[in-house]
N, C-alpha and C. Protein backbone atom coordinates (compact mmCIF):
# COMPACT_ATOMS: atom_id res chain seq x y z
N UNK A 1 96.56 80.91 102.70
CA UNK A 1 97.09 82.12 102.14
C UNK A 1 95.98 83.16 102.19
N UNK A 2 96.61 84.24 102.80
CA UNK A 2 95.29 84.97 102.81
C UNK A 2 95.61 86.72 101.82
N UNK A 3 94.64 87.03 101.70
CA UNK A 3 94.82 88.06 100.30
C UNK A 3 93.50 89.08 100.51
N UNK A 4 93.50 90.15 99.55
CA UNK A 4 92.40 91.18 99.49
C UNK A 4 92.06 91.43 100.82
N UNK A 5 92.58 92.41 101.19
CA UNK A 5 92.67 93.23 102.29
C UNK A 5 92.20 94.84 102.54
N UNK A 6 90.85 94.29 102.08
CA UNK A 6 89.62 95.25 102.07
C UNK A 6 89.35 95.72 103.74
N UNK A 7 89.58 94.65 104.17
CA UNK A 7 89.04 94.59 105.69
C UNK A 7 89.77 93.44 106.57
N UNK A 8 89.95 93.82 107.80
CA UNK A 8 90.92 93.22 108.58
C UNK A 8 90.35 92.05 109.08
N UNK A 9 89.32 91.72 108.49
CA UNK A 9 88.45 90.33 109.10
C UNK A 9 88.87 89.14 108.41
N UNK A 10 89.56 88.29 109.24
CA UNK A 10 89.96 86.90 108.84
C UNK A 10 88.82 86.20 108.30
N UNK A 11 89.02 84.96 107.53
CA UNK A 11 87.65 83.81 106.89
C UNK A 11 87.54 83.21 108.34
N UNK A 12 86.15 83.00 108.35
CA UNK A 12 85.46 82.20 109.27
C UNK A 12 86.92 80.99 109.43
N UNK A 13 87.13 80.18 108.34
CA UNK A 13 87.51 78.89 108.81
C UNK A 13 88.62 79.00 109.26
N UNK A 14 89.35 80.13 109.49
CA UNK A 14 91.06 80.39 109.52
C UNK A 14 90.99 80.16 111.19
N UNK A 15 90.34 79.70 112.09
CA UNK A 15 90.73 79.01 113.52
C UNK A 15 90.43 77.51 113.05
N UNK A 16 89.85 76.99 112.33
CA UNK A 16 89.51 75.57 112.03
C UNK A 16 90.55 75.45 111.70
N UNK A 17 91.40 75.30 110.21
CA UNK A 17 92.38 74.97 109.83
C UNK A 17 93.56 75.64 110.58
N UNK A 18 94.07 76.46 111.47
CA UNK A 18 94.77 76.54 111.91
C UNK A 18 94.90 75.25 113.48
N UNK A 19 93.87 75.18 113.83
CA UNK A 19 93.72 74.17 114.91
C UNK A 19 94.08 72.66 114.75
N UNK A 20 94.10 72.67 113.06
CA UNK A 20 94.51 71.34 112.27
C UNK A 20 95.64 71.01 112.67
N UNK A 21 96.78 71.90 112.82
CA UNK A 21 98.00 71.54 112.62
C UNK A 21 99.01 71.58 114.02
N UNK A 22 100.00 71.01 114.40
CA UNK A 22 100.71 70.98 115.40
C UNK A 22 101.66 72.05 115.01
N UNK A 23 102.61 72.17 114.21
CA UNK A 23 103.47 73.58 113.81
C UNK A 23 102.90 74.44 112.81
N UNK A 24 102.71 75.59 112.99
CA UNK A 24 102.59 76.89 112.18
C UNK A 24 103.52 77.89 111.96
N UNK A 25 104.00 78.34 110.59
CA UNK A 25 104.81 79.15 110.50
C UNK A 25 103.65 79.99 109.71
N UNK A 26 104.18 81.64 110.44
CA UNK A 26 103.04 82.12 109.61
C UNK A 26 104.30 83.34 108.85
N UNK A 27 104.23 83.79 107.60
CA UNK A 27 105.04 83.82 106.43
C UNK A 27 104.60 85.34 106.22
N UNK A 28 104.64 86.79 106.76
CA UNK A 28 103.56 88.00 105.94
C UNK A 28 104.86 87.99 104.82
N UNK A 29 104.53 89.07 103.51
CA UNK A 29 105.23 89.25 102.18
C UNK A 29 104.48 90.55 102.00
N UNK A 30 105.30 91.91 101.81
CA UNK A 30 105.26 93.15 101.61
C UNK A 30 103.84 93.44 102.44
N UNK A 31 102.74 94.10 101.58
CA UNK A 31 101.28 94.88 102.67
C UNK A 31 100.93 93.91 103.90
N UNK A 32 100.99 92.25 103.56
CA UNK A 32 101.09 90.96 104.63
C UNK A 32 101.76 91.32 105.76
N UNK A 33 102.79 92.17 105.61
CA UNK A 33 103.82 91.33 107.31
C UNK A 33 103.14 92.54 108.27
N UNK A 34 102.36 93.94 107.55
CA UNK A 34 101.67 94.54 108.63
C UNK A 34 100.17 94.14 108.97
N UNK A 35 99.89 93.60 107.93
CA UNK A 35 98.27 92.65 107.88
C UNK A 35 98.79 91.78 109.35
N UNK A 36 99.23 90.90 108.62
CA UNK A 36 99.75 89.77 109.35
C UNK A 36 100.12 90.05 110.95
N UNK A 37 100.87 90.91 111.66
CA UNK A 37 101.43 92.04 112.67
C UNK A 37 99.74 91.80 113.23
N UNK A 38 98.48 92.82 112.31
CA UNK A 38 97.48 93.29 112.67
C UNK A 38 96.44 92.28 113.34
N UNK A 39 96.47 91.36 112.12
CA UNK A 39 95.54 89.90 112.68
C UNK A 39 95.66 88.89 113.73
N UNK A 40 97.04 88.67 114.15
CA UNK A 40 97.74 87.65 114.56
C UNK A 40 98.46 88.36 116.15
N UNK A 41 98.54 89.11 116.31
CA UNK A 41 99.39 90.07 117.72
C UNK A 41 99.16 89.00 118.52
N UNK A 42 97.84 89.23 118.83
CA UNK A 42 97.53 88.40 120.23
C UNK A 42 96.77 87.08 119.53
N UNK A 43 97.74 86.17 118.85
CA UNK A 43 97.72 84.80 118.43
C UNK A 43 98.75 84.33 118.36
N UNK A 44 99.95 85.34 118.87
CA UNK A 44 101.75 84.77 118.89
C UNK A 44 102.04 83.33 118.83
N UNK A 45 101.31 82.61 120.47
CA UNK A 45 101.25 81.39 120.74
C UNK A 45 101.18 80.27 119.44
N UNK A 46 100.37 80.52 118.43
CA UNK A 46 99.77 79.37 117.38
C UNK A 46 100.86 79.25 116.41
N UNK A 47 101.99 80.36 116.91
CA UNK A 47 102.59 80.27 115.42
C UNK A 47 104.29 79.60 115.97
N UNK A 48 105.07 78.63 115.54
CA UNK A 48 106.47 77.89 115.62
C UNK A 48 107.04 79.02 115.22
N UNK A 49 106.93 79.93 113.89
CA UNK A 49 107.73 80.71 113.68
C UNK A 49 107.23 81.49 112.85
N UNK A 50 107.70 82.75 112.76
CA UNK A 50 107.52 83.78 112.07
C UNK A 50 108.19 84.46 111.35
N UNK A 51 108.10 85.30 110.00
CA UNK A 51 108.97 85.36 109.19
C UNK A 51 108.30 86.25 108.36
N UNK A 52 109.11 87.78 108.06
CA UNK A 52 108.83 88.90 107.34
C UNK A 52 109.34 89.20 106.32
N UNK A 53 108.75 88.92 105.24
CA UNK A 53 109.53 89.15 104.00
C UNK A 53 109.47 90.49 103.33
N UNK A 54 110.48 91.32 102.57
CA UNK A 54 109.92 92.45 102.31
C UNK A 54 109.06 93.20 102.62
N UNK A 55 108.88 93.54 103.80
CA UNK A 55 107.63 94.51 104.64
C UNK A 55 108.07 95.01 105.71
N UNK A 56 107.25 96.26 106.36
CA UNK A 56 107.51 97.10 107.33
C UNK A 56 106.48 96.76 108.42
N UNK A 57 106.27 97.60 109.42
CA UNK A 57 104.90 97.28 110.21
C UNK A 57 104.66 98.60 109.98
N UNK A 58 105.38 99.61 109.34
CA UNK A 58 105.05 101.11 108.45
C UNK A 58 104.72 101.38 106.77
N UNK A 59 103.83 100.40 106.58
CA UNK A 59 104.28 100.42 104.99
C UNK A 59 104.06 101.36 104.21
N UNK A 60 103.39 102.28 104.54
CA UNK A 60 103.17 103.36 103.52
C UNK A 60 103.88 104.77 104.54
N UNK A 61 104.99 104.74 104.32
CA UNK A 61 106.02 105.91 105.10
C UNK A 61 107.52 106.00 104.31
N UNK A 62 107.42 107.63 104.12
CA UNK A 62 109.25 108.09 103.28
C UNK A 62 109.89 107.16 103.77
N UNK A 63 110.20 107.33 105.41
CA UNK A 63 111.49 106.22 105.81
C UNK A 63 111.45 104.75 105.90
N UNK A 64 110.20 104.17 106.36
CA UNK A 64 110.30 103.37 106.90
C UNK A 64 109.56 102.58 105.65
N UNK A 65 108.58 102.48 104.74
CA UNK A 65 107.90 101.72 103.95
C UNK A 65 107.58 102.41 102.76
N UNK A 66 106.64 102.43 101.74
CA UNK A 66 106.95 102.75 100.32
C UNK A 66 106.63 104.13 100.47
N UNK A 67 106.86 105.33 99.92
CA UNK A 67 107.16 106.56 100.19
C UNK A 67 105.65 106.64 99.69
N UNK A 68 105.06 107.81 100.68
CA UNK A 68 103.75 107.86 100.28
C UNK A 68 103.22 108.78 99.03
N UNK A 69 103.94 109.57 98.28
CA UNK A 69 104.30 109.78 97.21
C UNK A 69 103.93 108.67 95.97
N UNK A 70 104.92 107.86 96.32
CA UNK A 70 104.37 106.95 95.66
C UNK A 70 103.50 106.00 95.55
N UNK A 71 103.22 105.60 96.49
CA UNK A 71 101.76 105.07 96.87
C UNK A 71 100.93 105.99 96.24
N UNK A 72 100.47 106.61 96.88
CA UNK A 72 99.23 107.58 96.03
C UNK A 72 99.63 107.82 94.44
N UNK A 73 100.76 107.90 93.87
CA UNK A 73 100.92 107.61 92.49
C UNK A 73 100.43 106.46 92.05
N UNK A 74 100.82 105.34 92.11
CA UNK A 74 100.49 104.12 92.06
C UNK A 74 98.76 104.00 92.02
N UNK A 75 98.28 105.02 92.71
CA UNK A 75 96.35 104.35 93.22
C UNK A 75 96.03 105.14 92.12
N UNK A 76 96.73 105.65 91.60
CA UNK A 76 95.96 107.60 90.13
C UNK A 76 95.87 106.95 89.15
N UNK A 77 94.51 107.13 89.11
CA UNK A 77 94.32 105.62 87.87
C UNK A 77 94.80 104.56 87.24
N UNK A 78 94.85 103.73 88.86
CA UNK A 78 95.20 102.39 88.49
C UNK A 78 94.53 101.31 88.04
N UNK A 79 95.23 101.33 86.53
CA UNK A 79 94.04 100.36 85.62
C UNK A 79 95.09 99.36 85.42
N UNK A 80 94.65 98.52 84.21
CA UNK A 80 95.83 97.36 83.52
C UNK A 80 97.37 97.37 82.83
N UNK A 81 97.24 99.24 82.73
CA UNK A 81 98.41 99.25 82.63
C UNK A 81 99.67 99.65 83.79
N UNK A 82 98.86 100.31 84.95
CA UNK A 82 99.20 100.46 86.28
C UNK A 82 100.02 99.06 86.34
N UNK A 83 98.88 98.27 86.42
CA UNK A 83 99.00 96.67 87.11
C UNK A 83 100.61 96.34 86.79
N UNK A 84 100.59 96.30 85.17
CA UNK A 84 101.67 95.54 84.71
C UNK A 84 102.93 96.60 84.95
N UNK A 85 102.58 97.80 85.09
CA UNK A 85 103.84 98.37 85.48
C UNK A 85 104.64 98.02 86.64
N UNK A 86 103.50 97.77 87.76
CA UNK A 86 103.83 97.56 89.46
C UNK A 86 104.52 96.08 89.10
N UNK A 87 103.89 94.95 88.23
CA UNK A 87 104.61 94.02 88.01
C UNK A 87 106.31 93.67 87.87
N UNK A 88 106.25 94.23 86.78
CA UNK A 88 107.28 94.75 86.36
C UNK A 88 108.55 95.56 87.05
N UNK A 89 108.05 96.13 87.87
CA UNK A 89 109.33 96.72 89.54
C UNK A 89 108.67 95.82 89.90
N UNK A 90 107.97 95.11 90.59
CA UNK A 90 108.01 94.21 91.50
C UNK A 90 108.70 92.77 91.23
N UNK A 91 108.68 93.01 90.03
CA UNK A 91 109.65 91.56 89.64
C UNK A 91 111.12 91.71 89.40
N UNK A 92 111.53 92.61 88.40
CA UNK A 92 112.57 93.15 88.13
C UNK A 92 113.34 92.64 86.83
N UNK A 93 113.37 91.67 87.00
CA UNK A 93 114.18 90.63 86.13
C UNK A 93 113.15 89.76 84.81
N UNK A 94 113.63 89.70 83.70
CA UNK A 94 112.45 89.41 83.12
C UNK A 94 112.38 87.68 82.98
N UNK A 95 113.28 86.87 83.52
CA UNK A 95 112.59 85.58 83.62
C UNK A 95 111.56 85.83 85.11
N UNK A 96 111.70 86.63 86.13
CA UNK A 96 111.35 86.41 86.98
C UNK A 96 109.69 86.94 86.65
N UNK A 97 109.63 88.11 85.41
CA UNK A 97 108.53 88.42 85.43
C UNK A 97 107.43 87.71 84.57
N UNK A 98 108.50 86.88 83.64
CA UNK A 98 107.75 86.22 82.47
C UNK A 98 107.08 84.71 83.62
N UNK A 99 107.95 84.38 84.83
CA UNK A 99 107.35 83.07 85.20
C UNK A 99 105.69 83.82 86.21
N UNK A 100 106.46 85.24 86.64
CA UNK A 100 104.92 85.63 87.70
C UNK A 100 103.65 85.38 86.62
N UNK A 101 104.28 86.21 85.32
CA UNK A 101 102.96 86.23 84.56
C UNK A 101 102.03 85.17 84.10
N UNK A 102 103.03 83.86 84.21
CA UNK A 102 102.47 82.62 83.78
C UNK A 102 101.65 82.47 85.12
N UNK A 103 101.79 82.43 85.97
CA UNK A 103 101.39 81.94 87.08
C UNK A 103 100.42 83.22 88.25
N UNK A 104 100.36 84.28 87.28
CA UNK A 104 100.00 85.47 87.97
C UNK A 104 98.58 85.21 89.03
N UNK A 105 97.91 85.65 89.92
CA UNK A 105 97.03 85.98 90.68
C UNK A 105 95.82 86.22 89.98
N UNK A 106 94.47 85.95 90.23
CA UNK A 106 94.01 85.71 88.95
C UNK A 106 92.45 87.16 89.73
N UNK A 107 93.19 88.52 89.89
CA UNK A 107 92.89 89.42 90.04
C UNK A 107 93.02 90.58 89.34
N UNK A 108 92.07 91.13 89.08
CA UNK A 108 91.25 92.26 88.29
C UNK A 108 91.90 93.77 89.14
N UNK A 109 92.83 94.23 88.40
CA UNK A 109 93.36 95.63 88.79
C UNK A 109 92.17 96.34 89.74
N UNK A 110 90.98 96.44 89.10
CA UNK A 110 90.10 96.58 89.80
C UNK A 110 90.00 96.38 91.34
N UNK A 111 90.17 95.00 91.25
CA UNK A 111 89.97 94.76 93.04
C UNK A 111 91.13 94.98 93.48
N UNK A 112 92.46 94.37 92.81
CA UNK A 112 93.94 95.13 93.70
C UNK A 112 93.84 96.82 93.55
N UNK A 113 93.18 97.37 93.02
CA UNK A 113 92.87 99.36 93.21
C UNK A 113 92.33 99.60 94.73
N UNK A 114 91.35 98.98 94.25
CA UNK A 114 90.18 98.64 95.96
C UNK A 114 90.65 98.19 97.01
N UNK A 115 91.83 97.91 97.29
CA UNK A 115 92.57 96.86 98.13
C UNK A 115 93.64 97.84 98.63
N UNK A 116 94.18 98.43 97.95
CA UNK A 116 94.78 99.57 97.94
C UNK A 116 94.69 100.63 98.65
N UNK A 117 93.48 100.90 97.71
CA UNK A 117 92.67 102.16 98.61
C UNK A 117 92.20 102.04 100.23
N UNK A 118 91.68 100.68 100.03
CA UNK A 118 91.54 100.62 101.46
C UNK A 118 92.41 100.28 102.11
N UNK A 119 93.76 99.79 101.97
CA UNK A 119 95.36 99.97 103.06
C UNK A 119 95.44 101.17 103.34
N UNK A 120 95.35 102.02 102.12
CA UNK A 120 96.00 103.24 102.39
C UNK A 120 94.91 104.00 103.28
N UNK A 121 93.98 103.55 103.87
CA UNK A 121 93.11 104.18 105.30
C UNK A 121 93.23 103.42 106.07
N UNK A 122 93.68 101.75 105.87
CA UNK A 122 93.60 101.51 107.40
C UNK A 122 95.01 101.61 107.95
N UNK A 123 96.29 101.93 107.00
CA UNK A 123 97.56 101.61 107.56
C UNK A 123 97.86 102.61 108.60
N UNK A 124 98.32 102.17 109.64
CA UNK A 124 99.26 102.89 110.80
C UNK A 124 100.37 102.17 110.85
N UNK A 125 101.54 103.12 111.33
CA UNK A 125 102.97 102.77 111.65
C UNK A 125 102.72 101.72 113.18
N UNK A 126 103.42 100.69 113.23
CA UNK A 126 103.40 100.02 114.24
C UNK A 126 104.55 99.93 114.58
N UNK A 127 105.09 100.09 115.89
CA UNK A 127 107.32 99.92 116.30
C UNK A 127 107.62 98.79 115.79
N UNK A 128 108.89 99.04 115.48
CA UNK A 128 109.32 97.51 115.25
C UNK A 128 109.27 96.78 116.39
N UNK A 129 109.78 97.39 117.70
CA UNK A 129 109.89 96.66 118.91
C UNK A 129 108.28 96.15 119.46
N UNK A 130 107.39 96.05 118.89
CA UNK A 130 105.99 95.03 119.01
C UNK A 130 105.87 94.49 117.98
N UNK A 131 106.92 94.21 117.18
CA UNK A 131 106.61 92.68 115.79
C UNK A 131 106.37 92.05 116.46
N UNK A 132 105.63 90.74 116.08
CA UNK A 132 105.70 89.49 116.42
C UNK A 132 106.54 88.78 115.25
N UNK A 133 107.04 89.11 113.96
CA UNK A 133 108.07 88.89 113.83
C UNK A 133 109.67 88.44 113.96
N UNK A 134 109.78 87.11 114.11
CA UNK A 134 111.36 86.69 114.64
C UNK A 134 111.95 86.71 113.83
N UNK A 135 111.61 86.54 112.22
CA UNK A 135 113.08 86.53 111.25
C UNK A 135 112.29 87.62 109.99
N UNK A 136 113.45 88.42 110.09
CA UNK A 136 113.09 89.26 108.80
C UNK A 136 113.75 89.37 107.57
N UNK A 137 113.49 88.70 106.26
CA UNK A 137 114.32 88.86 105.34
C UNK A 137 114.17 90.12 104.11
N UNK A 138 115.18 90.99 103.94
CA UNK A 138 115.22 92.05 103.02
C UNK A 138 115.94 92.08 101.81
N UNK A 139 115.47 91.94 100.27
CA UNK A 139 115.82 92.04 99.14
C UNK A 139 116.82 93.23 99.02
N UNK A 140 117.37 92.99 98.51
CA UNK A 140 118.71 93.78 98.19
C UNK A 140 118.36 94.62 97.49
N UNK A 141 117.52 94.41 96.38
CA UNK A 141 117.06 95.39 95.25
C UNK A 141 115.32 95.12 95.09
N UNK A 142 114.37 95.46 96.49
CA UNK A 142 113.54 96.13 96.28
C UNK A 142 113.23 97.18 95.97
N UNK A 143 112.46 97.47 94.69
CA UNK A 143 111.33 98.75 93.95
C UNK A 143 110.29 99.13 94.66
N UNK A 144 109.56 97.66 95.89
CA UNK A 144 108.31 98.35 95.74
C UNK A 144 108.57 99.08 97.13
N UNK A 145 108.56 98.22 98.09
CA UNK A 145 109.39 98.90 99.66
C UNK A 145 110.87 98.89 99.64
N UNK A 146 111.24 99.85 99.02
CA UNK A 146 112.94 100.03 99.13
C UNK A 146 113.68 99.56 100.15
N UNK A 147 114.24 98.80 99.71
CA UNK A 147 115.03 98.18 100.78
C UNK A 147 115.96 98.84 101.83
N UNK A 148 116.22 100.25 101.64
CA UNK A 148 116.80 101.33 101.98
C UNK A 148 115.70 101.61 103.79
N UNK A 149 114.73 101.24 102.81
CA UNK A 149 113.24 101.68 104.10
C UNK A 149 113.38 100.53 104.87
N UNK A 150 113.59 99.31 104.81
CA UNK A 150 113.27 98.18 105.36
C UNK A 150 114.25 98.00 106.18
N UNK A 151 115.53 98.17 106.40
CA UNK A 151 116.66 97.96 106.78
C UNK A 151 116.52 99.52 107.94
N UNK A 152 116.23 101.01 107.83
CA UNK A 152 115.86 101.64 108.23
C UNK A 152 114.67 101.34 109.55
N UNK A 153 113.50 100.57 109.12
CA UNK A 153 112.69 100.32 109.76
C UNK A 153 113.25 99.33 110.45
N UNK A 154 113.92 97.98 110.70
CA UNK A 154 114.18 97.18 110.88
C UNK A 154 115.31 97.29 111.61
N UNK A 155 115.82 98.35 112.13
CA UNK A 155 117.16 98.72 112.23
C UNK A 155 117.75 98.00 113.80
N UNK A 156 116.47 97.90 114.77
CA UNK A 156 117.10 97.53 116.16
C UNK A 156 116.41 96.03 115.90
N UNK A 157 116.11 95.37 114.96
CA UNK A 157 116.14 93.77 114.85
C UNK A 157 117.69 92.98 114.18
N UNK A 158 117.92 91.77 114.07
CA UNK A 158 118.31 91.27 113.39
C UNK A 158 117.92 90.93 111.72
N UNK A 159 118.35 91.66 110.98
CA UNK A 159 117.69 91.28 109.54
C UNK A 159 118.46 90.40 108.63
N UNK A 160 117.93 89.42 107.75
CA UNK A 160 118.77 88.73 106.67
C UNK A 160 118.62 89.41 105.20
N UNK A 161 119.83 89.68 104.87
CA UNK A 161 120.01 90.43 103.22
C UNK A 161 119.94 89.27 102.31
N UNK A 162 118.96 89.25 101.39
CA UNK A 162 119.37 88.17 100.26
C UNK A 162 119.49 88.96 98.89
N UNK A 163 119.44 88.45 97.79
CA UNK A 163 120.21 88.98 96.20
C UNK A 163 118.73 88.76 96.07
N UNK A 164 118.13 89.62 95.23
CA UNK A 164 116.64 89.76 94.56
C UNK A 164 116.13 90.81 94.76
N UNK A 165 114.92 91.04 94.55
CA UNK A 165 113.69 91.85 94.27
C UNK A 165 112.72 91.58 95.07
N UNK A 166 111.37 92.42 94.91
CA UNK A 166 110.40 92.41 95.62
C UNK A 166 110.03 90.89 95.61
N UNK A 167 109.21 90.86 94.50
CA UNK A 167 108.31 89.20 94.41
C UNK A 167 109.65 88.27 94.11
N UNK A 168 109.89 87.61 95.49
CA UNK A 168 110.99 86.75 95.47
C UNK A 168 111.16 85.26 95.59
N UNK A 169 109.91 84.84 95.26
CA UNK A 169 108.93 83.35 95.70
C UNK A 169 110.08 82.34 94.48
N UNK A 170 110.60 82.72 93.76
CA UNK A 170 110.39 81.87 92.75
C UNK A 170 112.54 81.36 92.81
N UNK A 171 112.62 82.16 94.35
CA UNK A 171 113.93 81.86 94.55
C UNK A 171 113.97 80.36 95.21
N UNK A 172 113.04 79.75 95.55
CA UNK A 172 112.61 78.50 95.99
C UNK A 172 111.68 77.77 95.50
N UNK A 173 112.28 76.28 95.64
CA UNK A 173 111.36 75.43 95.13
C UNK A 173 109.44 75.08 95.59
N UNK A 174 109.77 75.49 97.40
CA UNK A 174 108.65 74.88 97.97
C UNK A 174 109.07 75.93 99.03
N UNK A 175 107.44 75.96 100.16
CA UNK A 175 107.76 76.64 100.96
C UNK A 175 108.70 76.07 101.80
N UNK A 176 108.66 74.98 101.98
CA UNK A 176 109.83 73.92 102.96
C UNK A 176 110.87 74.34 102.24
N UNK A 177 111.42 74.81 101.37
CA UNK A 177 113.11 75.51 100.70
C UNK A 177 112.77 77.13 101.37
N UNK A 178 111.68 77.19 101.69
CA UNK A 178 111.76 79.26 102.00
C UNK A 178 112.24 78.92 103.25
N UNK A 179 111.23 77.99 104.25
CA UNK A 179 111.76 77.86 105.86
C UNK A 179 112.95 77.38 105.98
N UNK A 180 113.88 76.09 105.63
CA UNK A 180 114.57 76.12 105.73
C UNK A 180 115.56 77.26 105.51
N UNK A 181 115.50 77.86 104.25
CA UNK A 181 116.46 78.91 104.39
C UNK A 181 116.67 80.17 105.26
N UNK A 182 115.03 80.57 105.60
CA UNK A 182 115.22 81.32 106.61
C UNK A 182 115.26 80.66 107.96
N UNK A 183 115.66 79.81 108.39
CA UNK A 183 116.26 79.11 109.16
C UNK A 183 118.28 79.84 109.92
């Protein structure tokens, strides 16, 4: 799982453990599926399958990914109460937010600010028609990339609509219940 996206440089060991395995599905989830797009292009080959959850390869754009409006709202002094707000639309539902919180990311607003800041300089719009993306699934009732944008962006792919929200992990038991379903 890879995270804090300060800089587009993979961990040293991420060709070791990828070399481990005979099938790879590689999984991006919202700022991920253009990370993911960024790191991986010309690594298509390593991956069985691919799969975009809530994300654009435009993520910070009116039409296509979170309106940049709001983005830059979101970074205007984003402290702890920022955090739990973004939580909060990103979850939607409050069992869904009471289980994130139990289980939350064990990151300092601080460094998700910093993380931020630096998407919002390295992001460029990428076509949809150069995803490496084969299955894209879009929440019905995303807050954070409106699903309005995703379906927009996504428009000359095949996309799957499911019932939920942004952070939608907790609609499955295991990742083997995510692949199969996006299957």
């Amino acid at each position: 799982m890879l995270y804090e996206y300060e800089n587009l440089v993979p961990p040293e060991e991420l060709e070791f453990v990828i070399d481990r395995y005979k099938q790879i599905t590689l999984v991006g989830w919202s700022m991920g599926v253009w990370v993911g797009q960024k790191l991986f292009a010309d690594k298509t080959a390593q991956f069985h399958r691919s799969i975009a959850l809530n994300g654009t390869l435009c993520p910070i754009n009116d039409l296509w990914g979170i309106p940049q409006a709001v983005f830059a709202g979101t970074l205007l002094g984003y402290d702890a109460a920022a955090q739990m707000k973004f939580y909060r639309r990103m979850c939607r539902e409050k069992s869904n937010l009471k289980m994130f919180l139990e289980n939350q990311p064990q990151r300092s607003y601080s460094d998700q600010g910093k993380e931020l800041t630096a998407l919002q300089k390295l992001v460029e719009c990428i076509p949809a028609e150069q995803s490496i993306y084969q299955e894209i699934v879009i929440a019905e009732h995303d807050f954070i990339v409106p699903s309005a944008n995703q379906h927009n962006f996504w428009a000359s792919k095949q996309t799957r609509a499911i019932a939920g929200y942004h952070f939608l992990f907790y609609l499955w038991q295991s990742w083997y219940d995510l692949l199969v379903f996006a299957d």
